[in-house]
Protein backbone atom coordinates (compact mmCIF):
# COMPACT_ATOMS: atom_id res chain seq x y z
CA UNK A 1 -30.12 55.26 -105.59
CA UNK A 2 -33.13 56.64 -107.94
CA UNK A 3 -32.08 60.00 -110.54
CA UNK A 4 -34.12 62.58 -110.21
CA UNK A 5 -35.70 63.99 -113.11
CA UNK A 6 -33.64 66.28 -113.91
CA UNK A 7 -30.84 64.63 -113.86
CA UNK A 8 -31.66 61.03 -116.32
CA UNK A 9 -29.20 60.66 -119.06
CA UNK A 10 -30.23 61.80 -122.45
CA UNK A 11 -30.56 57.85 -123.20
CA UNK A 12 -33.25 57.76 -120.63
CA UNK A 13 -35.09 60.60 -122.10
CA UNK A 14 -34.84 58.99 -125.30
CA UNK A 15 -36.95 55.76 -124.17
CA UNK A 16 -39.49 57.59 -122.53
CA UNK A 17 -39.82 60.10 -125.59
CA UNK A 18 -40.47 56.54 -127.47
CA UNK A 19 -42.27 55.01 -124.52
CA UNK A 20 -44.85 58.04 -124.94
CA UNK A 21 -44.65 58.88 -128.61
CA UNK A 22 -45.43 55.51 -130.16
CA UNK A 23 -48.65 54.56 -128.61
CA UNK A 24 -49.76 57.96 -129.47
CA UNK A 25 -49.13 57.32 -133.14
CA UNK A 26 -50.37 53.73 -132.83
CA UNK A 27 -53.46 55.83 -131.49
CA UNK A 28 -53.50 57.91 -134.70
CA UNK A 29 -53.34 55.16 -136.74
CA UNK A 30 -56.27 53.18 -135.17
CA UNK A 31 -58.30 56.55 -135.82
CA UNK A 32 -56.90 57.15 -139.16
CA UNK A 33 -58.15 53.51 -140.33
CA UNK A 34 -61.73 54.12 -139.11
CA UNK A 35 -62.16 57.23 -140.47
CA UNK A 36 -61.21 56.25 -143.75
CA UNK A 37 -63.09 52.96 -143.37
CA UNK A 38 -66.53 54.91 -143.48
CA UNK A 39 -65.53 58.74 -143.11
CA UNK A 40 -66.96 58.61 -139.64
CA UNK A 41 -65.80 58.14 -136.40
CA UNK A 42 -69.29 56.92 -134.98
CA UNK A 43 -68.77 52.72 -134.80
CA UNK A 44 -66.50 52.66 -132.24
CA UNK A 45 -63.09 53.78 -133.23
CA UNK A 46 -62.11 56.02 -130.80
CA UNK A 47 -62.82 53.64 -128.55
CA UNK A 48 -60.75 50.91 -130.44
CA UNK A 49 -58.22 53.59 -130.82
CA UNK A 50 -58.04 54.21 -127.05
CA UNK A 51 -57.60 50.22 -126.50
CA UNK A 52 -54.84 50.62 -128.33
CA UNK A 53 -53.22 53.08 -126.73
CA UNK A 54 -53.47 51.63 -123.27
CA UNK A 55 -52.08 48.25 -124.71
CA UNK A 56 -49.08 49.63 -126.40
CA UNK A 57 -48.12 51.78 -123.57
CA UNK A 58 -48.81 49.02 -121.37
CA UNK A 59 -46.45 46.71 -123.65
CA UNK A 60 -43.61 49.22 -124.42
CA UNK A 61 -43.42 49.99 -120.46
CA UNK A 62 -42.98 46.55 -119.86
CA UNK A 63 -40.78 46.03 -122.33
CA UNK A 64 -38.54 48.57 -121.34
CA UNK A 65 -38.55 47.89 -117.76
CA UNK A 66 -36.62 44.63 -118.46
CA UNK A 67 -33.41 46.56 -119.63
CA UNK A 68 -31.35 47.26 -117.08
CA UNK A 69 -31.25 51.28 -116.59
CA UNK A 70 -34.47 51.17 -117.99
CA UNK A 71 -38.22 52.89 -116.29
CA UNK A 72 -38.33 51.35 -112.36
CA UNK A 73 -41.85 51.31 -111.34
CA UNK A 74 -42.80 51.06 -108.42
CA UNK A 75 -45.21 48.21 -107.79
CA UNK A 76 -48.01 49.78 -107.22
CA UNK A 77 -48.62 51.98 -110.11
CA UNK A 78 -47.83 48.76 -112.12
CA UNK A 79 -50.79 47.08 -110.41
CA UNK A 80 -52.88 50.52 -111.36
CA UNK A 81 -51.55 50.34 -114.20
CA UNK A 82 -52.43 46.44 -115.39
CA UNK A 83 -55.70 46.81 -113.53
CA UNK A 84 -56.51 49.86 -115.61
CA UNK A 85 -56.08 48.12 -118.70
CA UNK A 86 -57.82 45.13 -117.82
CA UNK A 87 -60.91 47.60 -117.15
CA UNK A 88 -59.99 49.36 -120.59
CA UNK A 89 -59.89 45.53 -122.51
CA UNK A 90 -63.13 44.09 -120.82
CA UNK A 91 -65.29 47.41 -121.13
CA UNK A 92 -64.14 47.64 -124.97
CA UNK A 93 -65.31 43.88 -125.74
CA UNK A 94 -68.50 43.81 -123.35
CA UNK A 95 -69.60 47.01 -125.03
CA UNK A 96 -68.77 45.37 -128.64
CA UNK A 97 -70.56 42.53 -127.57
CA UNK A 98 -73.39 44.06 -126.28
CA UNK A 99 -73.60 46.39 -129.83
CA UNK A 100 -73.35 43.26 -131.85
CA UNK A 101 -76.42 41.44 -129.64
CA UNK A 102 -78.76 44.54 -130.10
CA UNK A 103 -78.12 44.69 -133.26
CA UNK A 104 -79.07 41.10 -134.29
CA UNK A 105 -82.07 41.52 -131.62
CA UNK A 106 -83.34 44.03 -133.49
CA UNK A 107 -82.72 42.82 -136.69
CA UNK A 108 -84.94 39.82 -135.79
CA UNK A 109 -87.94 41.01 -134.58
CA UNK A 110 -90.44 41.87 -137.13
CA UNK A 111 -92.39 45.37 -136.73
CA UNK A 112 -95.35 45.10 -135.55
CA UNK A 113 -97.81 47.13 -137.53
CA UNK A 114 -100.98 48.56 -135.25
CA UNK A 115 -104.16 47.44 -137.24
């Protein structure tokens, strides 16, 4: 039979305090880095920073759904869940990708000067 909320042990509330407090500081981090990389948060660190976050919540909740006691999913928000940060992953490297092949586009052509 499934706890309620209310009534998880304090060594479930634990784990999810960790589950949910980790990839927030891993998100920190990530931000932290690029904005002392450049002082500016305009080449795409939030958005690396939001990767992030997705992937270490995605990791720590699988992680702790292995230990017996531990966060029971149900299937289907683990489905939403993967398939959300598959979205997440490919958006963040076909929009690095895309950055990195305007840039060298643009970087090749020569101006053309009007005569």
């Amino acid at each position: 039979m499934r706890e309620s909320v209310m009534e998880m042990s304090l060594g479930l509330w634990i784990i999810l305090g960790a589950v949910l407090l980790f990839p927030f500081l891993s998100f920190l981090f990530v931000v932290s880095l690029g904005y002392w990389n450049n002082r500016n948060l305009d080449l795409g660190e939030m958005r690396r920073a939001i990767t992030v976050f997705f992937i270490v919540l995605f990791g720590l909740l699988v992680a702790v759904s292995f230990f017996p006691g531990g966060v029971d999913l149900p299937k289907e928000i683990q489905g939403l869940f993967a398939g959300t940060v598959a979205t997440i992953i490919g958006f963040y490297f076909g929009s690095r990708t895309s950055e990195t092949k305007s840039k060298s586009d643009a970087e090749a052509e020569p101006d053309a000067q009007p005569q």
